[in-house]
N, C-alpha and C. Protein backbone atom coordinates (compact mmCIF):
# COMPACT_ATOMS: atom_id res chain seq x y z
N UNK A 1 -81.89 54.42 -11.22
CA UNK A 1 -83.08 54.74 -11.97
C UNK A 1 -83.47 53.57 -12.88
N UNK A 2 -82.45 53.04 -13.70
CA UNK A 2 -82.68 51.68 -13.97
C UNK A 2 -83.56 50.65 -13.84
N UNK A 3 -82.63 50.48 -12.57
CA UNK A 3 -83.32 49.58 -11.74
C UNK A 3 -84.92 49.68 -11.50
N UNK A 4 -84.90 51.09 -10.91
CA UNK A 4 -86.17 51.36 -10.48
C UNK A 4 -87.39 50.93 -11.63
N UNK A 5 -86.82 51.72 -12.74
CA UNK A 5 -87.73 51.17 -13.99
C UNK A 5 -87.90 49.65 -14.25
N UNK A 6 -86.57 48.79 -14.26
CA UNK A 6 -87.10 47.38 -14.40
C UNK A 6 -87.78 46.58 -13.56
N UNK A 7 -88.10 47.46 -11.68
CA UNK A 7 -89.11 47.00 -11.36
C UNK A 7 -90.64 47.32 -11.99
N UNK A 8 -90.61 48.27 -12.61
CA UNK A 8 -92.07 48.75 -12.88
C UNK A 8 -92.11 47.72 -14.11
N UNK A 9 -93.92 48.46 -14.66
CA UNK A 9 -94.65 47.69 -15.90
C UNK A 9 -94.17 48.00 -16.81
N UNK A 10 -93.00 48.93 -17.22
CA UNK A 10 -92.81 49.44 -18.82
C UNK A 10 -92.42 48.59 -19.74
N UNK A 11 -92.59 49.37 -20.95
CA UNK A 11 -92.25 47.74 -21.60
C UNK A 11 -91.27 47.90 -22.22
N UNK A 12 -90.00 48.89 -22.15
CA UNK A 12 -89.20 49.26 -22.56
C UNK A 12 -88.55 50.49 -22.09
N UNK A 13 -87.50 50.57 -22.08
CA UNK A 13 -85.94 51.81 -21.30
C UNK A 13 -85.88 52.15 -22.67
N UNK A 14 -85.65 53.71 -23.07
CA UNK A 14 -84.99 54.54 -23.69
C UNK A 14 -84.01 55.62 -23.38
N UNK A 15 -82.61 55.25 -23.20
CA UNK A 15 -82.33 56.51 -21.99
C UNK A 15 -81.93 57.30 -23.69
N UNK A 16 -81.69 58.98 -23.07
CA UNK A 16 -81.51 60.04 -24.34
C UNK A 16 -79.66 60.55 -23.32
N UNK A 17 -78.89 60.54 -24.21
CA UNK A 17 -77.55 61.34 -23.55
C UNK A 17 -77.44 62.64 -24.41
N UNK A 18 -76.77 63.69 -23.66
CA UNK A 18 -76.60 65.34 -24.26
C UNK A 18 -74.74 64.92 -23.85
N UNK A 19 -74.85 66.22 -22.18
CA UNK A 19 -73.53 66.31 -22.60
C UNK A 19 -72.51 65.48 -22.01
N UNK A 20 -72.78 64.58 -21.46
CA UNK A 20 -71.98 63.30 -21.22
C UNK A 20 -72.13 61.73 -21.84
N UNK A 21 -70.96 61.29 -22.33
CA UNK A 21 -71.60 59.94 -22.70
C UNK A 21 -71.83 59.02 -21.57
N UNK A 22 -72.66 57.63 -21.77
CA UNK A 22 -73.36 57.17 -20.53
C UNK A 22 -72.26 55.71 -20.90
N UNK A 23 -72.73 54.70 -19.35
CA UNK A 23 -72.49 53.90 -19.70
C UNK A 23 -73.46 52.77 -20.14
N UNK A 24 -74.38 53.48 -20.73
CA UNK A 24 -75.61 52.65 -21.56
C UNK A 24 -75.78 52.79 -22.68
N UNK A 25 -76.37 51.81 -23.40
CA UNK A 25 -77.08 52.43 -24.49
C UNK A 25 -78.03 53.67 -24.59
N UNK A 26 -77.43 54.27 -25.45
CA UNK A 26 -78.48 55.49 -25.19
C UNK A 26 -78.68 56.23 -26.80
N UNK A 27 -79.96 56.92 -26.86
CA UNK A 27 -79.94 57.83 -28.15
C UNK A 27 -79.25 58.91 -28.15
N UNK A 28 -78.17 59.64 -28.49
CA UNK A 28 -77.65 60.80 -28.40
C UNK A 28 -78.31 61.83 -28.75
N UNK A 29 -78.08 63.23 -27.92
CA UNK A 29 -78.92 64.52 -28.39
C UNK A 29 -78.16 65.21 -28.90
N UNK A 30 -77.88 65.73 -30.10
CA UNK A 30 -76.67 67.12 -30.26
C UNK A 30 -77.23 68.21 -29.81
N UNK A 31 -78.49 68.28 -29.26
CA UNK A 31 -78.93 69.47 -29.31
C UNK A 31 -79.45 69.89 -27.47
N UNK A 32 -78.53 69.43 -26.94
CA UNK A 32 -79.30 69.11 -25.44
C UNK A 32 -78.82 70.48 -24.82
N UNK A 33 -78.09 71.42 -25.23
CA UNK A 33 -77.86 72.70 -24.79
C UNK A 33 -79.00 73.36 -24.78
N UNK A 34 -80.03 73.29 -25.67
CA UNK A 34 -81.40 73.76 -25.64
C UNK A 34 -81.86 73.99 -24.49
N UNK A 35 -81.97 72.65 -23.81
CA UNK A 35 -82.69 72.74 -23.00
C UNK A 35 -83.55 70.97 -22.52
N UNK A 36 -83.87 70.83 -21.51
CA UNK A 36 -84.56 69.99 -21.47
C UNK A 36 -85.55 69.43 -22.56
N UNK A 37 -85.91 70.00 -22.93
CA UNK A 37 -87.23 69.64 -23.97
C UNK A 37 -86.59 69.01 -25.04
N UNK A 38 -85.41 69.65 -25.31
CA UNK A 38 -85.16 69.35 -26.55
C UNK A 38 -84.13 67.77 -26.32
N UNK A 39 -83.73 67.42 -25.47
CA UNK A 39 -83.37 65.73 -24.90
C UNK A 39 -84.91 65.11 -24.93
N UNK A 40 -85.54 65.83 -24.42
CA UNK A 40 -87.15 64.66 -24.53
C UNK A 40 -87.78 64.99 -25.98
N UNK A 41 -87.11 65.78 -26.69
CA UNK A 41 -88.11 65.30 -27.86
C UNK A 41 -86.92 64.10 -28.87
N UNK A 42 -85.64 64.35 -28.26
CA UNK A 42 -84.89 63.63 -29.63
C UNK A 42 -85.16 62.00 -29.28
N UNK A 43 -85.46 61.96 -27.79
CA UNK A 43 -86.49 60.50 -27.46
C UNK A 43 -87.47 59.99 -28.08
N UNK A 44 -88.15 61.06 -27.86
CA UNK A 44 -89.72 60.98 -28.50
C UNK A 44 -89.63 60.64 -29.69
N UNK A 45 -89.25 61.18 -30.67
CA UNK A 45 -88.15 60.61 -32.20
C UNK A 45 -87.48 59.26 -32.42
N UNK A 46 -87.10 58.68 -31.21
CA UNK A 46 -86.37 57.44 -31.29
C UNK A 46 -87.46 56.18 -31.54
N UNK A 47 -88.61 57.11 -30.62
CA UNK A 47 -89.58 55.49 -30.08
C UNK A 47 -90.03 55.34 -31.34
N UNK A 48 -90.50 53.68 -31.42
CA UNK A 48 -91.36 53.17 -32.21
C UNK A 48 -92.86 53.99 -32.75
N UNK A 49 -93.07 54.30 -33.55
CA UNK A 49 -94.07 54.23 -34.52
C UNK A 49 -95.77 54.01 -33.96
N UNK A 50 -95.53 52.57 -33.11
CA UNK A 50 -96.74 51.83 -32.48
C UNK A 50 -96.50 52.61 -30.99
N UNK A 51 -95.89 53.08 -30.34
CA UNK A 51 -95.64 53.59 -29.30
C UNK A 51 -97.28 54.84 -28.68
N UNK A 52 -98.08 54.13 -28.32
CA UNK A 52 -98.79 55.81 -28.06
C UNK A 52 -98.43 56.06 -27.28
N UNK A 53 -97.69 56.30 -25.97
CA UNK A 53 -97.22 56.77 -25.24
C UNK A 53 -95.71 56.75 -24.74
N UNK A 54 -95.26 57.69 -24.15
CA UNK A 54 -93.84 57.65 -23.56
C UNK A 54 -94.02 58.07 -22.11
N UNK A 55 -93.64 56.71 -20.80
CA UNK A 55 -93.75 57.90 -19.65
C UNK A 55 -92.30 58.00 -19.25
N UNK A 56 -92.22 59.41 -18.90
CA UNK A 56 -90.71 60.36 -19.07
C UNK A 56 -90.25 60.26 -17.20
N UNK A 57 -88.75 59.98 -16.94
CA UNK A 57 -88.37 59.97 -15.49
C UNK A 57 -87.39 60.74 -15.78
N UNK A 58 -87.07 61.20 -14.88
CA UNK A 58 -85.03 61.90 -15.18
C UNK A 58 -84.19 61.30 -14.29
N UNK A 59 -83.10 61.29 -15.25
CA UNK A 59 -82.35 60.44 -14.55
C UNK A 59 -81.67 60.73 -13.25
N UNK A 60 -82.02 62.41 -12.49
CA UNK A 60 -81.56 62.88 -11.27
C UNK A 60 -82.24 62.82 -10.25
N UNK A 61 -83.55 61.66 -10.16
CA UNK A 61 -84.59 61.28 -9.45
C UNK A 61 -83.96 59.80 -8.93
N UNK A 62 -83.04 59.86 -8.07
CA UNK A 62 -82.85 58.43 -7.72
C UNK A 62 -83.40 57.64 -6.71
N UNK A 63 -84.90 58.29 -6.02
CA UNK A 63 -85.62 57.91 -5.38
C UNK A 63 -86.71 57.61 -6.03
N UNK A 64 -86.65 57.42 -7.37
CA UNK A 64 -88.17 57.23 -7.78
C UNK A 64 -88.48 55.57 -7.35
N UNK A 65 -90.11 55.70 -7.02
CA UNK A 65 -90.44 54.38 -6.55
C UNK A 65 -91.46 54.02 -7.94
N UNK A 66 -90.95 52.55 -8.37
CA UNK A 66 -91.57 52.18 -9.45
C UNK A 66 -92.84 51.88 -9.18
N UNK A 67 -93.68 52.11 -8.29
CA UNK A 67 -95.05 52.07 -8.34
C UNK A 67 -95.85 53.58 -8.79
N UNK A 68 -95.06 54.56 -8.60
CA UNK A 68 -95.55 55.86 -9.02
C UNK A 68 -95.59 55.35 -10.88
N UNK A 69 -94.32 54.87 -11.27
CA UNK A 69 -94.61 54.67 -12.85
C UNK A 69 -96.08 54.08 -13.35
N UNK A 70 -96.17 52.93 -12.44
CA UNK A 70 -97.26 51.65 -12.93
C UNK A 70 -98.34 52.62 -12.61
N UNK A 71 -98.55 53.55 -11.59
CA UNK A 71 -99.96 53.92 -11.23
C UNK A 71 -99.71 55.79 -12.06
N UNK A 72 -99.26 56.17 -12.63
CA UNK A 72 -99.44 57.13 -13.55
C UNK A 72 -99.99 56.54 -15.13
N UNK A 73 -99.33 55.32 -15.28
CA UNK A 73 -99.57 54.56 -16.55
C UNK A 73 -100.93 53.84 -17.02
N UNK A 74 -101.18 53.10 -14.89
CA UNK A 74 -102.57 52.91 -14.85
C UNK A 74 -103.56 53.76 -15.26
N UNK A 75 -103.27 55.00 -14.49
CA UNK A 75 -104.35 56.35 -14.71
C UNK A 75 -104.57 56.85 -15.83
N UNK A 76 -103.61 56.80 -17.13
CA UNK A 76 -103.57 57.08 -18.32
C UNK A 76 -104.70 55.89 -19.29
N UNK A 77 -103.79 54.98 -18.61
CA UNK A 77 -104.69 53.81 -19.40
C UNK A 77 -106.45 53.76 -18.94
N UNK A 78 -106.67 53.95 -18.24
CA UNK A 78 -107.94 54.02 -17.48
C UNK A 78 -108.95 55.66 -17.69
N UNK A 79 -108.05 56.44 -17.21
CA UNK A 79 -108.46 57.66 -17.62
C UNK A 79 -108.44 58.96 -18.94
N UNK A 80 -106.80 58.17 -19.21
CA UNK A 80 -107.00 59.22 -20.57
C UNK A 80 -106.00 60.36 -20.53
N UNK A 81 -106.00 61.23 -21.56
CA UNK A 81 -105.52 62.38 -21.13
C UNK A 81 -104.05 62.39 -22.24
N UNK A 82 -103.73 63.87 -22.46
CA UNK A 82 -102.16 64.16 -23.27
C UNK A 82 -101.36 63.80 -22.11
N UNK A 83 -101.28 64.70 -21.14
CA UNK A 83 -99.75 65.06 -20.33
C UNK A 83 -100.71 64.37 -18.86
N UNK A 84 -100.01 63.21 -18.20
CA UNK A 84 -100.33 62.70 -16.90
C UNK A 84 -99.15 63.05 -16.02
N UNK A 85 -98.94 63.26 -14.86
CA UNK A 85 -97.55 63.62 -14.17
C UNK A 85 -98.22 63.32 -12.29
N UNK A 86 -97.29 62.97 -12.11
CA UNK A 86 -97.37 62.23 -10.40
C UNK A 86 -97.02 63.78 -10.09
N UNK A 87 -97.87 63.90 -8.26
CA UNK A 87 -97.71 64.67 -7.60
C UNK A 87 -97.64 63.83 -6.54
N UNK A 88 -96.77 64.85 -5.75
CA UNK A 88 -96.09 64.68 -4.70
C UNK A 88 -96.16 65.62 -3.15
N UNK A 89 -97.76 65.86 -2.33
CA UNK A 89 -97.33 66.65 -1.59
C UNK A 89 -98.28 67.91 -2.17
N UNK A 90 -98.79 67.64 -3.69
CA UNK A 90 -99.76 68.57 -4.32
C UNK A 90 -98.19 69.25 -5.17
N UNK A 91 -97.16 68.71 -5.19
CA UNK A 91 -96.14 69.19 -6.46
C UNK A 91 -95.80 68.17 -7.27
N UNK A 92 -96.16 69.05 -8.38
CA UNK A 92 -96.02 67.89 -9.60
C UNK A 92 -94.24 67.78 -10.01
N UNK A 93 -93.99 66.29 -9.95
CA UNK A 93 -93.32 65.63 -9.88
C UNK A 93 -93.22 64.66 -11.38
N UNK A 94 -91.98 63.90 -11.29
CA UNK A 94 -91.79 62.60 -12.32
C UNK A 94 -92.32 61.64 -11.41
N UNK A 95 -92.95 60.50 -12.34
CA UNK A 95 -92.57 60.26 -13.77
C UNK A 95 -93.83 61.43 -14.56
N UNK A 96 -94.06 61.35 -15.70
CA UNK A 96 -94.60 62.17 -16.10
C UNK A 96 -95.23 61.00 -17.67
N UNK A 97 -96.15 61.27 -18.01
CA UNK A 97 -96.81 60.20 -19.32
C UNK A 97 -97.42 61.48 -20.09
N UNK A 98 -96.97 60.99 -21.44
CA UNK A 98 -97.14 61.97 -22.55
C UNK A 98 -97.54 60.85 -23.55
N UNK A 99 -99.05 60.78 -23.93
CA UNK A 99 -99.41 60.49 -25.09
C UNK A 99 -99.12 61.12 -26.09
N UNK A 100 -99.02 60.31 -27.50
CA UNK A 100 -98.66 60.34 -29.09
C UNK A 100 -99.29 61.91 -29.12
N UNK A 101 -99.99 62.35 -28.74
CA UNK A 101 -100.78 63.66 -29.20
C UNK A 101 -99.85 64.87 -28.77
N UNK A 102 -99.49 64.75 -27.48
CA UNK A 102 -98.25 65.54 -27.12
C UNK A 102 -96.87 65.44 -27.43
N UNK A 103 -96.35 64.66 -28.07
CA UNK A 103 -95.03 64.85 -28.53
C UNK A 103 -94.79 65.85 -28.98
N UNK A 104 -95.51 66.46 -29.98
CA UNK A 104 -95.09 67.30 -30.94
C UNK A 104 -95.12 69.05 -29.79
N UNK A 105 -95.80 68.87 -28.89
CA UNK A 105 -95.84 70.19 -27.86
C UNK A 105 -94.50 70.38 -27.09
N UNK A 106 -94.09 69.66 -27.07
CA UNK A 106 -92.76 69.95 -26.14
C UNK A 106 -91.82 70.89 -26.39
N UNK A 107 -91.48 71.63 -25.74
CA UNK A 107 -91.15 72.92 -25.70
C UNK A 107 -90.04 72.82 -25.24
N UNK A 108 -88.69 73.56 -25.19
CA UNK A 108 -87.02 73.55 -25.25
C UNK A 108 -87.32 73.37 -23.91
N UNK A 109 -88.06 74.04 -22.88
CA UNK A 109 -88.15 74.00 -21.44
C UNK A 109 -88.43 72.51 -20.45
N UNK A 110 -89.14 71.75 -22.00
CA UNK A 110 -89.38 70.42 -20.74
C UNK A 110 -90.68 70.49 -20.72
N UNK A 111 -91.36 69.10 -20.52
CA UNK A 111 -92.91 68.77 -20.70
C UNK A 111 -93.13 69.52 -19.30
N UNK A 112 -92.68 69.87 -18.11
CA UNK A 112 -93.43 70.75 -17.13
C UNK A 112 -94.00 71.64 -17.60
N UNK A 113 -93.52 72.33 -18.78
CA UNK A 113 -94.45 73.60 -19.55
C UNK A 113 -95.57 73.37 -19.86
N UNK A 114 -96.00 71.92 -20.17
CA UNK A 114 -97.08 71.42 -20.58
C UNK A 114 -98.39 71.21 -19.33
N UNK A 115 -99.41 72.00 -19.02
CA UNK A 115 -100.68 71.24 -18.42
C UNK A 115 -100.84 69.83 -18.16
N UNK A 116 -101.18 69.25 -16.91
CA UNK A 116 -100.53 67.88 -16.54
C UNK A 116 -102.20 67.60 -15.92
N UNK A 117 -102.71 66.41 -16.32
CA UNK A 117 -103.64 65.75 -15.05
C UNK A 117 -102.53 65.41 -14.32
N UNK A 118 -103.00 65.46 -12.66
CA UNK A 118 -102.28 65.25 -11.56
C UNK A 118 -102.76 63.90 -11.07
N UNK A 119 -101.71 62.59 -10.94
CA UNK A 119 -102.13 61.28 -10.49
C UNK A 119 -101.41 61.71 -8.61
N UNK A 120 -102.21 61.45 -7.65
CA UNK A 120 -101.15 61.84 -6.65
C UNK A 120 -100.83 60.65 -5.86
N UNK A 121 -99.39 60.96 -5.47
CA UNK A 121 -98.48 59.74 -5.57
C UNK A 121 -98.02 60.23 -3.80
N UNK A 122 -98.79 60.70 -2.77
CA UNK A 122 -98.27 60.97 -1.58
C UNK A 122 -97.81 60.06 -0.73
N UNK A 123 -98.32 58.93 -1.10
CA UNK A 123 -98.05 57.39 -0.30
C UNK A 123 -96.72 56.70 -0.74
N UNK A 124 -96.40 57.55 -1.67
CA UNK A 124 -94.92 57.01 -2.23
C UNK A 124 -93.69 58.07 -1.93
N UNK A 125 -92.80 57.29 -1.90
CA UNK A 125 -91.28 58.52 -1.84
C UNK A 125 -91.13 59.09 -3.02
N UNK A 126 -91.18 60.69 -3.17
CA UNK A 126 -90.99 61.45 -3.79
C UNK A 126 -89.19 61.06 -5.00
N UNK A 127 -89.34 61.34 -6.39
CA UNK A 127 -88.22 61.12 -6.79
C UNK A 127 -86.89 61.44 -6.14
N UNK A 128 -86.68 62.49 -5.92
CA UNK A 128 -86.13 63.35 -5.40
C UNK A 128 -85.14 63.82 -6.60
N UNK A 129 -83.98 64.85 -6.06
CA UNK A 129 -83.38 65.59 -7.44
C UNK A 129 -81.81 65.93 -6.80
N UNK A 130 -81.00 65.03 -7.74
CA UNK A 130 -79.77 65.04 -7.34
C UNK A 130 -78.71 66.74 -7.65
N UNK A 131 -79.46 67.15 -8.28
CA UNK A 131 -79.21 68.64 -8.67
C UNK A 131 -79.54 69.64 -7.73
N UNK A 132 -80.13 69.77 -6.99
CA UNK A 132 -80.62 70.48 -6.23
C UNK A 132 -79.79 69.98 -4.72
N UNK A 133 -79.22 71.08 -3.73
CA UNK A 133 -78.47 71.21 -2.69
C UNK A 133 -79.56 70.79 -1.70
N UNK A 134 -79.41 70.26 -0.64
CA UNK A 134 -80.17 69.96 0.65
C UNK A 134 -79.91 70.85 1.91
């Protein structure tokens, strides 16, 4: 996933750890039993100040293709919007872009709770989800 990100445009990695420590730098969550949301907001907390946006991947997507990042980021930058999120197939998918306005919405469940413009990303390989059985 890394990787994948240091091919894309971002201009910066924030990884968030709950209940394992990583072998990265990372912000720790005490509170990651919550729930998803609550690892993406103790992120959201970490970033810079000047930051208007955060776009969010998980780290159980080890197919993400870093052009889905650049062209969700494009679409934000160009189009606008709180919650942007790649679809996949017409299913919304990571990465996912949350402007400064949405931080504060995130819900224990995870920005999926949140209403998403859909950038669609069908020409690309789907993240995929290492959690989920095949």
């Amino acid at each position: 996933m890394l990787d994948a990100l240091g091919r894309s445009s971002v201009d910066g990695v924030l990884v968030v750890s709950g209940a394992h420590p990583l072998d990265v730098e990372s912000v720790p969550c005490p509170d990651w039993e919550r729930g998803p949301g609550a690892s993406l907001r103790c992120g959201l907390a970490a970033l810079p100040e000047a930051a208007e946006a955060a776009l969010v991947v998980l780290a159980d997507g080890p197919e993400l293709d870093p052009r889905a990042v650049d062209r969700v980021a494009e679409s934000w930058r160009s189009d606008g919007g709180d919650v942007v999120a790649a679809s996949y197939g017409g299913v919304r998918l990571h990465p996912v872009l949350l402007a400064r306005a949405a931080f504060g919405l995130v819900p224990d469940e995870g920005a999926r709770a949140l209403e998403a413009r859909l950038v669609v990303c069908d020409d690309l390989s789907a993240p995929g989800d290492v959690d989920v059985r095949r």
